[in-house]
Each structure stands twice: as structure tokens, then as C-alpha cells.
N, C-alpha and C. Protein backbone atom coordinates (compact mmCIF):
# COMPACT_ATOMS: atom_id res chain seq x y z
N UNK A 1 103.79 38.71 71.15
CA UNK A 1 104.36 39.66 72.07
C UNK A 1 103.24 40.51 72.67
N UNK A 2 103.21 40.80 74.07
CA UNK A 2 102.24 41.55 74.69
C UNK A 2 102.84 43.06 74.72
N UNK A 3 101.77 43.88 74.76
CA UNK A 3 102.07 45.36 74.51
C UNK A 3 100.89 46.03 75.05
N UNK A 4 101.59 46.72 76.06
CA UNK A 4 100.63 48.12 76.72
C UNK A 4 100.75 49.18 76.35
N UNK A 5 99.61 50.11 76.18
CA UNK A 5 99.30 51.45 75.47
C UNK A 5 98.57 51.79 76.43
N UNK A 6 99.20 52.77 77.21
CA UNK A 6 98.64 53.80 78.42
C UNK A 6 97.92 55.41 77.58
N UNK A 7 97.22 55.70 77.88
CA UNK A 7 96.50 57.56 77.52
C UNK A 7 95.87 57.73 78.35
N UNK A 8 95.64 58.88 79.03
CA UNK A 8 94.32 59.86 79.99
C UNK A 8 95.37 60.82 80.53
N UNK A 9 96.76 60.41 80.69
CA UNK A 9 97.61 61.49 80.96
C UNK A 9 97.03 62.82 80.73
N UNK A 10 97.60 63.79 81.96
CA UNK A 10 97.73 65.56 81.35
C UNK A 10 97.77 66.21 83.08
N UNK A 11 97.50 67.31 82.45
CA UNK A 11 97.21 68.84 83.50
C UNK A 11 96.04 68.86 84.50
N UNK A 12 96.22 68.90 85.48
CA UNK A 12 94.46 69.10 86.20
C UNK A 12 95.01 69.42 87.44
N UNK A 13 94.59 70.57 88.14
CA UNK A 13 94.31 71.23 89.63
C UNK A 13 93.50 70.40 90.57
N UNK A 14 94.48 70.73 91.46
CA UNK A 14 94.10 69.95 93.31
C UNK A 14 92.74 69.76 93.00
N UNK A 15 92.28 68.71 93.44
CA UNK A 15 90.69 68.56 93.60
C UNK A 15 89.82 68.14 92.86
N UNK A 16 90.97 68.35 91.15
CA UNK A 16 89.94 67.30 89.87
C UNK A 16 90.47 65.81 89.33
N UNK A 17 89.92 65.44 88.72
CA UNK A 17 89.71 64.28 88.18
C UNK A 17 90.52 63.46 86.77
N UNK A 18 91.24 62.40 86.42
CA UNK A 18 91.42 62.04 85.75
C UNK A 18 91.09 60.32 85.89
N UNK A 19 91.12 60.03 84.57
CA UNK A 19 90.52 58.64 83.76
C UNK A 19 91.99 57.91 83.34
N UNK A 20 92.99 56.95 83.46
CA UNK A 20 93.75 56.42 82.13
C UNK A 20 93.33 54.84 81.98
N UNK A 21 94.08 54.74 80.82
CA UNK A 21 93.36 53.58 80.20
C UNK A 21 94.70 53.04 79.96
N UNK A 22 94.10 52.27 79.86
CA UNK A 22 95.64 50.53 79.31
C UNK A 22 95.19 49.82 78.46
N UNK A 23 95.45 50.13 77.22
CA UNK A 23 94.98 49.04 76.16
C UNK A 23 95.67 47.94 76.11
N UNK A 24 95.44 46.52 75.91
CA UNK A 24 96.48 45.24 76.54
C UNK A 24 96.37 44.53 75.03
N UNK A 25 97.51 44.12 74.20
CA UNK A 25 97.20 43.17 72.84
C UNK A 25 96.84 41.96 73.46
N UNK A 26 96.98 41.03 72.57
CA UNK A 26 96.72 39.77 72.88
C UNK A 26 95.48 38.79 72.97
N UNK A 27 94.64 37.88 72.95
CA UNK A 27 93.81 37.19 73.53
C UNK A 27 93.72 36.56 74.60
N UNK A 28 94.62 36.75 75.31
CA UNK A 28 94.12 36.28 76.76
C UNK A 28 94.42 37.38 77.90
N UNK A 29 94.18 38.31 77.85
CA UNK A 29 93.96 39.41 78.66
C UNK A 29 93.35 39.30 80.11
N UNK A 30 92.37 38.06 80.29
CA UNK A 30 91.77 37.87 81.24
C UNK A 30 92.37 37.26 81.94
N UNK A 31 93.80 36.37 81.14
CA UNK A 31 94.34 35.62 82.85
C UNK A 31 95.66 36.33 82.88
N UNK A 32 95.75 37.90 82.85
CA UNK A 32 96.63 38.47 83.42
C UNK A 32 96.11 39.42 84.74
N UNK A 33 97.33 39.57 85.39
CA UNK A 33 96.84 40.04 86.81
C UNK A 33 97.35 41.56 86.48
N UNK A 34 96.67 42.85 86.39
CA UNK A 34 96.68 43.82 85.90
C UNK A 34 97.09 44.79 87.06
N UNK A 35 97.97 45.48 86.76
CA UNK A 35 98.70 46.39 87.82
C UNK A 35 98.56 48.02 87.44
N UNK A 36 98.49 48.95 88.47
CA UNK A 36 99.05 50.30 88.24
C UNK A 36 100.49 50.88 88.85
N UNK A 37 101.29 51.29 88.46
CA UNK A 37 102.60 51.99 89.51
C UNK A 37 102.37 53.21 88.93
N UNK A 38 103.36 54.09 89.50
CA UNK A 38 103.92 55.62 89.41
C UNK A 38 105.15 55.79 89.63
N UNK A 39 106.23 56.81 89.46
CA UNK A 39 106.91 57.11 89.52
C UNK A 39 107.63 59.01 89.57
N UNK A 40 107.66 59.53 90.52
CA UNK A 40 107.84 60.70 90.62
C UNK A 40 109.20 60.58 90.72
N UNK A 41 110.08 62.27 90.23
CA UNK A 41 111.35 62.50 89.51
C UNK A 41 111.87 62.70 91.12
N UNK A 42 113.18 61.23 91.06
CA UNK A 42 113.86 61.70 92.22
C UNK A 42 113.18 60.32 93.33
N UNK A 43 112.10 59.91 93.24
CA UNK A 43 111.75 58.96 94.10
C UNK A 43 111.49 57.62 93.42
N UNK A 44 111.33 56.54 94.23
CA UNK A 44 111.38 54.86 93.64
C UNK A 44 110.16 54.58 93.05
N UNK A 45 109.70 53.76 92.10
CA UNK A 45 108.59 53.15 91.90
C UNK A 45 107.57 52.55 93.00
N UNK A 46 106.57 53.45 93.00
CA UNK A 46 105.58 53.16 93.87
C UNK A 46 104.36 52.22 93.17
N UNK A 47 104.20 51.14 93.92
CA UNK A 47 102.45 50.47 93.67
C UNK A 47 101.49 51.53 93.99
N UNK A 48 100.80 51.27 92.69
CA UNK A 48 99.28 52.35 93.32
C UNK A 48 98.22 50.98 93.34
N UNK A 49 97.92 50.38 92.75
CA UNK A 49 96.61 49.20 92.43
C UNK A 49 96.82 48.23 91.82
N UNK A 50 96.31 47.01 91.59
CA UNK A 50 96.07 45.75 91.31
C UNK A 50 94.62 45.08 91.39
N UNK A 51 94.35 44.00 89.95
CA UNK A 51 92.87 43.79 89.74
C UNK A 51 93.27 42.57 89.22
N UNK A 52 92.67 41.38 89.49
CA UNK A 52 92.44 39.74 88.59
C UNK A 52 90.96 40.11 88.20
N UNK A 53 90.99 39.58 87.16
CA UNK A 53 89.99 39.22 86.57
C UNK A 53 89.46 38.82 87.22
N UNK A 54 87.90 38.66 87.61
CA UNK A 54 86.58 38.27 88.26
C UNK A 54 86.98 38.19 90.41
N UNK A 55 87.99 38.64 90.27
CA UNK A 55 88.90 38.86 91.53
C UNK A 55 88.88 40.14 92.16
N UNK A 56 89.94 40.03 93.34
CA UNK A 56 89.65 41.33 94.45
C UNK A 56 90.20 42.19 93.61
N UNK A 57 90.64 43.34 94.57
CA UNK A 57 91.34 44.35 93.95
C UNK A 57 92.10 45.06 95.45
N UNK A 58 93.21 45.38 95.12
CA UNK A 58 93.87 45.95 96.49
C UNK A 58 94.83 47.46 96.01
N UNK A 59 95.05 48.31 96.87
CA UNK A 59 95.23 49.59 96.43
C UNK A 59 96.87 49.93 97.70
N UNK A 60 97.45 50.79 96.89
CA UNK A 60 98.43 51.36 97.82
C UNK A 60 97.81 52.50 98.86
N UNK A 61 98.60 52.35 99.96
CA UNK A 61 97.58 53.12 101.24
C UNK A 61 97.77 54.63 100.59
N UNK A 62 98.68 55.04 100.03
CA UNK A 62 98.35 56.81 99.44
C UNK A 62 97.31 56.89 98.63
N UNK A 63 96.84 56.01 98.24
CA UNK A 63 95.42 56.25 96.63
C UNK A 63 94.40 55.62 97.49
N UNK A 64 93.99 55.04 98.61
CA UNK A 64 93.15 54.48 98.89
C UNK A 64 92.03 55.49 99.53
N UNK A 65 90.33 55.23 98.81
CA UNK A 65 89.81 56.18 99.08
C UNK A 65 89.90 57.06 98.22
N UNK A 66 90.41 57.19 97.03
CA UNK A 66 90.59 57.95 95.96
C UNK A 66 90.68 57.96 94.33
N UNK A 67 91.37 56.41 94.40
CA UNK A 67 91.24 55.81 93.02
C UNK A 67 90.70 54.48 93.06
N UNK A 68 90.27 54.34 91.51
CA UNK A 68 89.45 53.16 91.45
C UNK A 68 90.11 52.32 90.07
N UNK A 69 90.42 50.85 90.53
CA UNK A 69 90.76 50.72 89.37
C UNK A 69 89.47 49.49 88.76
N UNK A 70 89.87 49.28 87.52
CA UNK A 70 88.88 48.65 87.14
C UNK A 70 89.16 47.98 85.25
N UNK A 71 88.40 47.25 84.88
CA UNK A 71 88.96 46.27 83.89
C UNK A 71 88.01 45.98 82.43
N UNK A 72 87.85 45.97 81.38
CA UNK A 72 86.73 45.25 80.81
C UNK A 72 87.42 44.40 79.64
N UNK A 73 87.28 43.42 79.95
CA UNK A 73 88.08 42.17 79.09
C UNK A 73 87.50 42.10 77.61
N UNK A 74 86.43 42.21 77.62
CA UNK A 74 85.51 42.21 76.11
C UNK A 74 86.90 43.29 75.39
N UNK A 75 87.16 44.47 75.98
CA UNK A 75 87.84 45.68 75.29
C UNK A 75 89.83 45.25 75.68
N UNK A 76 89.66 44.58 76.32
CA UNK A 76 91.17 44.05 76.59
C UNK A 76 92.01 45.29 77.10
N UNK A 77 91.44 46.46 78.24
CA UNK A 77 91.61 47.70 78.65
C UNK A 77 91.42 47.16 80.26
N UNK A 78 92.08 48.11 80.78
CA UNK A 78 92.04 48.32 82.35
C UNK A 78 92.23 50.28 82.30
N UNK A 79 91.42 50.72 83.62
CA UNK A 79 91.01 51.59 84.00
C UNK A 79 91.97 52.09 85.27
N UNK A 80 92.27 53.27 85.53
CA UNK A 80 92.17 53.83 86.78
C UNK A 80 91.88 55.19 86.76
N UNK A 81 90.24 55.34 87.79
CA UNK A 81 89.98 56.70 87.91
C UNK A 81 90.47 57.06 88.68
N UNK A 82 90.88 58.39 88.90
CA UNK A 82 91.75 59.02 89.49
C UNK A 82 90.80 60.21 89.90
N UNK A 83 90.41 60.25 91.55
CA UNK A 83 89.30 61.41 91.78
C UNK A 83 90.31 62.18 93.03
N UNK A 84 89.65 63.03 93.42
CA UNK A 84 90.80 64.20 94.77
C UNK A 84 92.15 64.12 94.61
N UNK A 85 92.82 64.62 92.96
CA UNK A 85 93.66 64.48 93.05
C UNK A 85 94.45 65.46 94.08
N UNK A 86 95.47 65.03 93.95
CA UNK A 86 96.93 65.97 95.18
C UNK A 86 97.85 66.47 94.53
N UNK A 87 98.54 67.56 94.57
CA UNK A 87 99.87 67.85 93.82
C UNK A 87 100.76 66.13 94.18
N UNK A 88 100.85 66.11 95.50
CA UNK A 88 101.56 64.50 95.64
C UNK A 88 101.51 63.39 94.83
N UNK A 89 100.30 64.04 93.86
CA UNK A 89 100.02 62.34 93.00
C UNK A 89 100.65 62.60 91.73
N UNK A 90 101.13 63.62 91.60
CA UNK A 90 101.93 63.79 89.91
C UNK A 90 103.20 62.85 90.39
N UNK A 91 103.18 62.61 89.07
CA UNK A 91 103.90 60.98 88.54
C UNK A 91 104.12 60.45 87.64
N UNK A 92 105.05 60.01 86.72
CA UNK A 92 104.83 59.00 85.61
C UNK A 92 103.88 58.16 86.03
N UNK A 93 102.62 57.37 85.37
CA UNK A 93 101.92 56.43 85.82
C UNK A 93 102.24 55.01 84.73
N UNK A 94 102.43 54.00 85.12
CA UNK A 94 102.83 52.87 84.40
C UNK A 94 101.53 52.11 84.51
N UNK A 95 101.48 50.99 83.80
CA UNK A 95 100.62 49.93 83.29
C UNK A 95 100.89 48.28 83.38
N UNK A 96 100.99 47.95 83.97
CA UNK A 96 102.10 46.76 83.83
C UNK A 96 101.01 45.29 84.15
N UNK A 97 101.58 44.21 83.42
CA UNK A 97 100.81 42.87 83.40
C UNK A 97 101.59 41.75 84.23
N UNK A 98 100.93 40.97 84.57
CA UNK A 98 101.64 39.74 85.33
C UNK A 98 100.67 38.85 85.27
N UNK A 99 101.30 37.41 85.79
CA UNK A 99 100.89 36.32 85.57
C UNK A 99 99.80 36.02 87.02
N UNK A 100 98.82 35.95 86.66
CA UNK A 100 97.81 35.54 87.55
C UNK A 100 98.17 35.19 89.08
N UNK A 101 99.31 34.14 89.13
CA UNK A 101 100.06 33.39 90.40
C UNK A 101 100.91 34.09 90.65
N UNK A 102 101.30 35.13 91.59
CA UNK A 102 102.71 35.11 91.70
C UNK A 102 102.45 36.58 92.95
N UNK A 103 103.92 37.20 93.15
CA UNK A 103 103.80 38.69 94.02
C UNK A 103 103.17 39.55 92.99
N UNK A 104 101.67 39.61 93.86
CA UNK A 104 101.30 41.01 93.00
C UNK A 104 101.90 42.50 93.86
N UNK A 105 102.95 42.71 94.37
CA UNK A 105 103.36 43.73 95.21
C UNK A 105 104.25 43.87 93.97
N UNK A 106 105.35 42.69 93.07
CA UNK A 106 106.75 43.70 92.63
C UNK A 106 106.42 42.61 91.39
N UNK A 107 105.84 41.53 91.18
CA UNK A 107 106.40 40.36 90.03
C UNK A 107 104.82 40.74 89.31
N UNK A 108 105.59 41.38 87.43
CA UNK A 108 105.33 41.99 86.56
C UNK A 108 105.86 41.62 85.10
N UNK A 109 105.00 41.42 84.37
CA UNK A 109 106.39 40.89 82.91
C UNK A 109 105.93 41.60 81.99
N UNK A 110 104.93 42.43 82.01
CA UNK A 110 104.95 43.32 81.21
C UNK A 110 104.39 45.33 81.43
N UNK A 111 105.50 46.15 80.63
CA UNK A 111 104.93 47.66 80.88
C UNK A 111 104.60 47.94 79.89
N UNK A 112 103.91 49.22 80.33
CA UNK A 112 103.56 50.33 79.05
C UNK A 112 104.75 51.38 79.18
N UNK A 113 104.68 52.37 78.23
CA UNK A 113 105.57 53.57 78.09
C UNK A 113 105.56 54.39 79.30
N UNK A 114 103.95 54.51 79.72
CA UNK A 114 103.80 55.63 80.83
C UNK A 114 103.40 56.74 80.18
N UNK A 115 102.43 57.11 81.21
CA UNK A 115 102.00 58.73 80.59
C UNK A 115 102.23 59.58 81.97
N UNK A 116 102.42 60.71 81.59
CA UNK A 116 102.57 61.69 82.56
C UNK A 116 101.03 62.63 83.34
N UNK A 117 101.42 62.26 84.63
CA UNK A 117 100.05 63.60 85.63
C UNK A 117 100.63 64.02 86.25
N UNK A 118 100.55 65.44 86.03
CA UNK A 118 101.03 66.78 86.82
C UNK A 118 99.53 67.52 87.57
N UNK A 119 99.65 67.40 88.97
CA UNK A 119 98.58 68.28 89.43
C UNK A 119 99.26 69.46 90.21
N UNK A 120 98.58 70.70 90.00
CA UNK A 120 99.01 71.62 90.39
C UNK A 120 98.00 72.70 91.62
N UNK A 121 99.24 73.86 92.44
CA UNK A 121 97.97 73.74 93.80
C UNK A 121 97.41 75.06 93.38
């Protein structure tokens, strides 16, 4: 069974910085196609980013220019820094895995719990 463990969640004012991490079980970590979403109270699940292994990487047009996502398979973890944040960017942030082939816009087979970012102005 695959299992995501999201942390970097918390508190931080317009203009600073956060890190979260996605710890991924399993041994084959590398041929999953690694996703970020969000979710703010009251609005739909938004895509923020997407990364393949040794592959591109493509970003939702609100984070672009702002976050970075990123991967290290040795640690079976995926990254997204999170720099200029916005009050707009508080959100549940999710973690989610998929199969190498497929819509990396909505087709996903696996989440994490989610951690919470609240930025404030």
C-alpha cells in the first residue's frame, strides 16, 4: 500500500517563505508522477504543480513564478518551496501520486492527509 506524509505546514506573513515535504512509502517512487493541489474553505480543488522523475515540471498559472517544486528519489520525498507568499495562497495543501501515463491535470491514485498554510496581511 502507498502512503503520503505531508509536513512544512504553518503560520507565515505576506512576503515569507515556506518548504513542505511529501514523504512517499514504497520502492518505486521514481515511476510515480508526483503532484501538488490545495484547497481553500468554500472553493474547489485547485492544481498547484506536477514533476516525473528525470522529466519536465509544469505549474498552475497562480504559483507560477513563485513556487518550486522538486523531488529526490534516493529519499522517496518531493518538495514544494513556497516563496512570495499571498494571503490568496492559504489552503489545505495535498500531496498526491499518479501513474507516470495518464492526465497529469486531475488522474491521481494516491493522497496525503494535507497540511494546513495560513498567510496573513
Amino acid at each position: 500500500q502507498v502512503q503520503l506524509v505531508e509536513s512544512g505546514g504553518g503560520l507565515v506573513q505576506a512576503g515569507g517563505s515556506l518548504r513542505l515535504s511529501c514523504a512517499v512509502s514504497g520502492r518505486t517512487f521514481s515511476n510515480y508522477r508526483m503532484g501538488w493541489f490545495r484547497q481553500a474553505p468554500g472553493k474547489e480543488r485547485e492544481f498547484v504543480a506536477v514533476s516525473w522523475s528525470g522529466g519536465p515540471t509544469y505549474y498552475g498559472d497562480s504559483v507560477k513564478g513563485r513556487f518550486t517544486i522538486s523531488r529526490d528519489n534516493a529519499k522517496n520525498t518531493v518538495y514544494l518551496q513556497m516563496d512570495n507568499l499571498k494571503p490568496e495562497d492559504t489552503a489545505v495543501y495535498y500531496c498526491a501520486a499518479g501513474q507516470r501515463a495518464g492526465n497529469w491535470r486531475n488522474s491521481y491514485d494516491h493522497w496525503g492527509q494535507g497540511t494546513q498554510v495560513t498567510v496573513s496581511s
